[in-house]
C-alpha atoms as a PDB file:
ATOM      1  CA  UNK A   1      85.667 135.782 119.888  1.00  0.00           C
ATOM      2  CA  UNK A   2      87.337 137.388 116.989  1.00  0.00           C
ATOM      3  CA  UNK A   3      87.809 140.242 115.189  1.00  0.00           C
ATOM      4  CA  UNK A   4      89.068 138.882 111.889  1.00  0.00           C
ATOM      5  CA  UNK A   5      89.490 135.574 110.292  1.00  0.00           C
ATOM      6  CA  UNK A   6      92.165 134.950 107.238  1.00  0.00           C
ATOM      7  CA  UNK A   7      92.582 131.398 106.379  1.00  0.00           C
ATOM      8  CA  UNK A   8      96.497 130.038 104.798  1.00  0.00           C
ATOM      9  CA  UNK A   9      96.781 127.072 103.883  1.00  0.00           C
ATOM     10  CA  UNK A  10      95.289 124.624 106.822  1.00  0.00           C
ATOM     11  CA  UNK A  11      96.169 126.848 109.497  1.00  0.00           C
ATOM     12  CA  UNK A  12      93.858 129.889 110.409  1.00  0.00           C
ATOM     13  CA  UNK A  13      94.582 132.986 111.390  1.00  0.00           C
ATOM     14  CA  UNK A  14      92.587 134.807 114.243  1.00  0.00           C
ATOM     15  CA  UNK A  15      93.002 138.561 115.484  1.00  0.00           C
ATOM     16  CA  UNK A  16      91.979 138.514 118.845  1.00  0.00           C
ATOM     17  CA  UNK A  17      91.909 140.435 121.680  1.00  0.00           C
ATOM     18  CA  UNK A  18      93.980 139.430 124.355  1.00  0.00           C
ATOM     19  CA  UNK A  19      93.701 140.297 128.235  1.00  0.00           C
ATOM     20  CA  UNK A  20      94.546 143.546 127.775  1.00  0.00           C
ATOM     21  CA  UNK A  21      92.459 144.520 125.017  1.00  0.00           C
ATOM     22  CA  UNK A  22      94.958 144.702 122.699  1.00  0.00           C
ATOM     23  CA  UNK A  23      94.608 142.876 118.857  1.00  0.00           C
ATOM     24  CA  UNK A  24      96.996 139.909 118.987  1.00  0.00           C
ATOM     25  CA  UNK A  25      97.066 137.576 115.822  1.00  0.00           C
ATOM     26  CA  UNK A  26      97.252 133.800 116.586  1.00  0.00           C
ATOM     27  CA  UNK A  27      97.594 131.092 114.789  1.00  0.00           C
ATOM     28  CA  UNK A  28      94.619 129.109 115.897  1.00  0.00           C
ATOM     29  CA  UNK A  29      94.154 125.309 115.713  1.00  0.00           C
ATOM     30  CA  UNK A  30      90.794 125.963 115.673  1.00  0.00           C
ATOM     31  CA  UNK A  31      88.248 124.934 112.546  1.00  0.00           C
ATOM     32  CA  UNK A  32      84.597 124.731 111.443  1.00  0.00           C
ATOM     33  CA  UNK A  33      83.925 121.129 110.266  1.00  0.00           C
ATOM     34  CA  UNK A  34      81.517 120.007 106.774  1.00  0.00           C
ATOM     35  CA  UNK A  35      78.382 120.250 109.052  1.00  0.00           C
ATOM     36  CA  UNK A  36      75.788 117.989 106.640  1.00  0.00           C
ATOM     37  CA  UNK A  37      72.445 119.175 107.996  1.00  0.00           C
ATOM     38  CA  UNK A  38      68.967 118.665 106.720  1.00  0.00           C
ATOM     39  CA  UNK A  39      65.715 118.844 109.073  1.00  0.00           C
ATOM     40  CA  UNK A  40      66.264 115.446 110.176  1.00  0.00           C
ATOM     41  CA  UNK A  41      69.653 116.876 112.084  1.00  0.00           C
ATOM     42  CA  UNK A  42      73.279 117.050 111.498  1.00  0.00           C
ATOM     43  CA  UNK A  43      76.072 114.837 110.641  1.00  0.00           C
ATOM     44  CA  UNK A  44      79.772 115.570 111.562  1.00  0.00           C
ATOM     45  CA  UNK A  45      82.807 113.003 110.882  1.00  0.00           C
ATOM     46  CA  UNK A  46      85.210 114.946 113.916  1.00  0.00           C
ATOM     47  CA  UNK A  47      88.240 112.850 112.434  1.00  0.00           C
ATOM     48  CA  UNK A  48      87.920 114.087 108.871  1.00  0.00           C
ATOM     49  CA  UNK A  49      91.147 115.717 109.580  1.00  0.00           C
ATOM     50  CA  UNK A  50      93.055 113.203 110.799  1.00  0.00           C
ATOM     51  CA  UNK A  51      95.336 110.809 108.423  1.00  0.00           C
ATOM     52  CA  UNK A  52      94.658 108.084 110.180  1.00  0.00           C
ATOM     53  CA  UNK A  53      92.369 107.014 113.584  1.00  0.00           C
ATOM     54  CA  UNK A  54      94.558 104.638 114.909  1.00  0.00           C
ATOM     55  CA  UNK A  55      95.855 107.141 117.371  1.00  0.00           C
ATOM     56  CA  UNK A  56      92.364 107.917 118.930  1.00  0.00           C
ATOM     57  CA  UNK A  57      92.215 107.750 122.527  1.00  0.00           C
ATOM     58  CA  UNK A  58      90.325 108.793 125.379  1.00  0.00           C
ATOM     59  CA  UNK A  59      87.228 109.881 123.717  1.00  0.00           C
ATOM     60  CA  UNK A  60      84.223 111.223 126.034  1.00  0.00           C
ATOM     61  CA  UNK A  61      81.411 113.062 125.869  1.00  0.00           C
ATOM     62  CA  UNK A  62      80.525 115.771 128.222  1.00  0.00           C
ATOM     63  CA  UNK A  63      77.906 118.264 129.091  1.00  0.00           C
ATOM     64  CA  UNK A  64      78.244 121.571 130.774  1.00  0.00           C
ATOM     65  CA  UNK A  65      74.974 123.228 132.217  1.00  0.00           C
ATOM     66  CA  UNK A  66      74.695 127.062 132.031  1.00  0.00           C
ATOM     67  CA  UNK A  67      77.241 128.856 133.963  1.00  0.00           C
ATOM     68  CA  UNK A  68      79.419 126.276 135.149  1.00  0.00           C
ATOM     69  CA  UNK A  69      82.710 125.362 133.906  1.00  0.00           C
ATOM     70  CA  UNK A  70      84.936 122.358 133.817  1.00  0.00           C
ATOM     71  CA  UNK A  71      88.780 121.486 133.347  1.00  0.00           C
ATOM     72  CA  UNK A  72      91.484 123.661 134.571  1.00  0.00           C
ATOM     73  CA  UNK A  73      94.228 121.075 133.879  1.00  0.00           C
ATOM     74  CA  UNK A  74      96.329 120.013 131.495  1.00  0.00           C
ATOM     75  CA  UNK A  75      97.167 116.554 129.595  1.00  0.00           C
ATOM     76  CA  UNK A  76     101.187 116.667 129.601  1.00  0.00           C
ATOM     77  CA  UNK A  77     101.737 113.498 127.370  1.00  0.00           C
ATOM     78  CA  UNK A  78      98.722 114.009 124.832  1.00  0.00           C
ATOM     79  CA  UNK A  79      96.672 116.511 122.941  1.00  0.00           C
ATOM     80  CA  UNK A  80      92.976 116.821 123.277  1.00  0.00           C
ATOM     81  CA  UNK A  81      90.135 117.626 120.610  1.00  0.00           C
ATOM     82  CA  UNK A  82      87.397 119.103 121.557  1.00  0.00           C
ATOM     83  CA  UNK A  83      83.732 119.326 119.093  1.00  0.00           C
ATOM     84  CA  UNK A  84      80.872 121.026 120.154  1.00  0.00           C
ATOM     85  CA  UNK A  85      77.980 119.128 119.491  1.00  0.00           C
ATOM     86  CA  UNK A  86      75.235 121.195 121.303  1.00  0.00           C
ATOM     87  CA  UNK A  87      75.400 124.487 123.000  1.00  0.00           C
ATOM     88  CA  UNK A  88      78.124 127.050 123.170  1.00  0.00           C
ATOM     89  CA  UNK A  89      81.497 126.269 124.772  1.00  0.00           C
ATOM     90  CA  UNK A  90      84.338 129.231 125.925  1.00  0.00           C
ATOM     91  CA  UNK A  91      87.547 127.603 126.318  1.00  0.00           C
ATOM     92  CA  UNK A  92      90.250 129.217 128.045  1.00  0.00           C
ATOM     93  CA  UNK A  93      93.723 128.523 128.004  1.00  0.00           C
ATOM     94  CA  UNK A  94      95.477 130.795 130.774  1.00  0.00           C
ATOM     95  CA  UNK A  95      98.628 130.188 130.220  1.00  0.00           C
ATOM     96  CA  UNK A  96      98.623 130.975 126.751  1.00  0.00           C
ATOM     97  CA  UNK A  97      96.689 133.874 127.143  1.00  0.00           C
ATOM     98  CA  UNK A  98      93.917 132.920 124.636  1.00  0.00           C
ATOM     99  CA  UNK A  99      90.441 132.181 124.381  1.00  0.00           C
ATOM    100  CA  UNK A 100      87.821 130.397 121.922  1.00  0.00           C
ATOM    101  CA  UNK A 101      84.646 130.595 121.364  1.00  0.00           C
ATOM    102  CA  UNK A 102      82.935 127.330 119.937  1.00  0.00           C
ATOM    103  CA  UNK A 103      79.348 126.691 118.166  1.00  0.00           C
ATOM    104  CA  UNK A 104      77.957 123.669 116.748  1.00  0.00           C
ATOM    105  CA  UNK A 105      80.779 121.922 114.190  1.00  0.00           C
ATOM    106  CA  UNK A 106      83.674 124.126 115.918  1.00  0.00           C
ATOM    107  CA  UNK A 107      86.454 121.860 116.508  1.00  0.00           C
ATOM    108  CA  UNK A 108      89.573 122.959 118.503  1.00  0.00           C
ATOM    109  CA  UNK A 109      93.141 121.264 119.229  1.00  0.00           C
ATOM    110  CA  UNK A 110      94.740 121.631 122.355  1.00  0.00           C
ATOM    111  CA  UNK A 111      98.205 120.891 122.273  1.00  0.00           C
ATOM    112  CA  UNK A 112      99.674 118.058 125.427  1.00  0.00           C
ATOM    113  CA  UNK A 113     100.964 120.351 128.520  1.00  0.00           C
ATOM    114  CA  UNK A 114      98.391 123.426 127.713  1.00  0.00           C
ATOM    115  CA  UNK A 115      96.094 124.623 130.699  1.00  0.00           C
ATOM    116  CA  UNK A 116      92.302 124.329 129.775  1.00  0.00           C
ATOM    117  CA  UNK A 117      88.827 125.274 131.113  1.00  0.00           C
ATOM    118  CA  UNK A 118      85.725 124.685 129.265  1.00  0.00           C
ATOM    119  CA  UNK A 119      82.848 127.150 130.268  1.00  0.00           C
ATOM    120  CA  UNK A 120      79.394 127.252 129.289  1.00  0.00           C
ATOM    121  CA  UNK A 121      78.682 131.212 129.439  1.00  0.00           C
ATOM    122  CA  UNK A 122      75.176 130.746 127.541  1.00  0.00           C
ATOM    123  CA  UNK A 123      71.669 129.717 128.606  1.00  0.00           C
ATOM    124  CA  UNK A 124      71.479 126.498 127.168  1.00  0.00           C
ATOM    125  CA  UNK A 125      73.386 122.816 127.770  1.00  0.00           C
ATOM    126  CA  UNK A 126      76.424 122.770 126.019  1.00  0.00           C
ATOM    127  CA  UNK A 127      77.645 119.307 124.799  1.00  0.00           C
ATOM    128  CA  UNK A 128      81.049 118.224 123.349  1.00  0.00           C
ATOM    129  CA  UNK A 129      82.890 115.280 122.314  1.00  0.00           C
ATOM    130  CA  UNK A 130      86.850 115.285 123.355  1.00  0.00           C
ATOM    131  CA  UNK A 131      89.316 112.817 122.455  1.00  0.00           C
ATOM    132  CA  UNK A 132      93.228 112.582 122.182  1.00  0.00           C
ATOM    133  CA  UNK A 133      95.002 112.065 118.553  1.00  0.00           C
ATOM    134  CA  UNK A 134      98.921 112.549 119.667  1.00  0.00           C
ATOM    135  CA  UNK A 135     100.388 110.839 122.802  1.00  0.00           C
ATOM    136  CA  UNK A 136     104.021 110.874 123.832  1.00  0.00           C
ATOM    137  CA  UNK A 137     104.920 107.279 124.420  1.00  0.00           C
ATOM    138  CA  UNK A 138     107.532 108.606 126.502  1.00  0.00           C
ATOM    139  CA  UNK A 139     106.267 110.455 129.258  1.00  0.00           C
ATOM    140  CA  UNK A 140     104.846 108.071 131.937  1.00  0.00           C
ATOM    141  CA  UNK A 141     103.545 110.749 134.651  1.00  0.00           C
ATOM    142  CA  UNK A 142      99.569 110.924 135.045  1.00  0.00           C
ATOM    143  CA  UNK A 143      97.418 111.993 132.289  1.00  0.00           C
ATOM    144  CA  UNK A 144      95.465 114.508 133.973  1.00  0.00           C
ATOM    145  CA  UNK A 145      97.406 117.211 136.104  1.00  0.00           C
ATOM    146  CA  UNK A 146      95.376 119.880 138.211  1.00  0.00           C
END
């Protein structure tokens, strides 16, 4: 995913390659969450970040077998979050030009009106939790737009 990582404050900094090969520097909403593990398991809080939870919404849990993908739409009046759980997860955003690769405790924030797809380019099940933490009260078109 990326060639160097420089952290500024909250925000991240990632020098990636972009489509055409070329090092691009990004400012990536993307983090590695306090990932509390023992042999039992793990424990993640994915709203650690947040000031306050009141603005959760439309939180699922998904799973994406080996080679297939889902998405390829975007939420116009909210942001989603996605956490990997289990599994590795590419997620593309076309339009933007970038790409992420997340792991276990990788968390990633995709801002309201951005294309997504999620792929699962590994050999294992890939599981995430997504949910929403912004909505524009405003816009009153569909949530989901292919």
């Amino acid at each position: 995913m990326n060639e160097a990582t420089e952290k500024t404050g909250d925000m991240q900094f990632y020098a990636c390659p972009n489509k055409s090969g070329d090092m691009q520097l990004y400012a990536c909403p993307l983090r590695k969450l306090d990932n509390h593990k023992d042999p039992r398991g793990y424990v993640i809080n994915p709203f650690e970040h947040l000031q306050s939870t009141s603005l959760i919404s439309n939180c699922h849990i998904f799973s994406i077998e080996p080679g297939n993908a889902r998405g390829n739409h975007t939420h116009p009046g909210r942001n989603e979050e996605v956490i990997v759980l289990a599994g590795e997860l590419v997620i593309r955003m076309p339009d933007k030009d970038e790409e992420y690769t997340l792991s276990e405790a990788d968390i990633l924030r995709i801002d309201p009106g951005v294309k997504h797809i999620f792929a699962n380019e590994s050999e294992s099940t890939a599981i995430a939790v997504c949910w929403s933490s912004r909505r524009d009260e405003e816009y009153e078109g569909p949530d989901t737009v292919r």
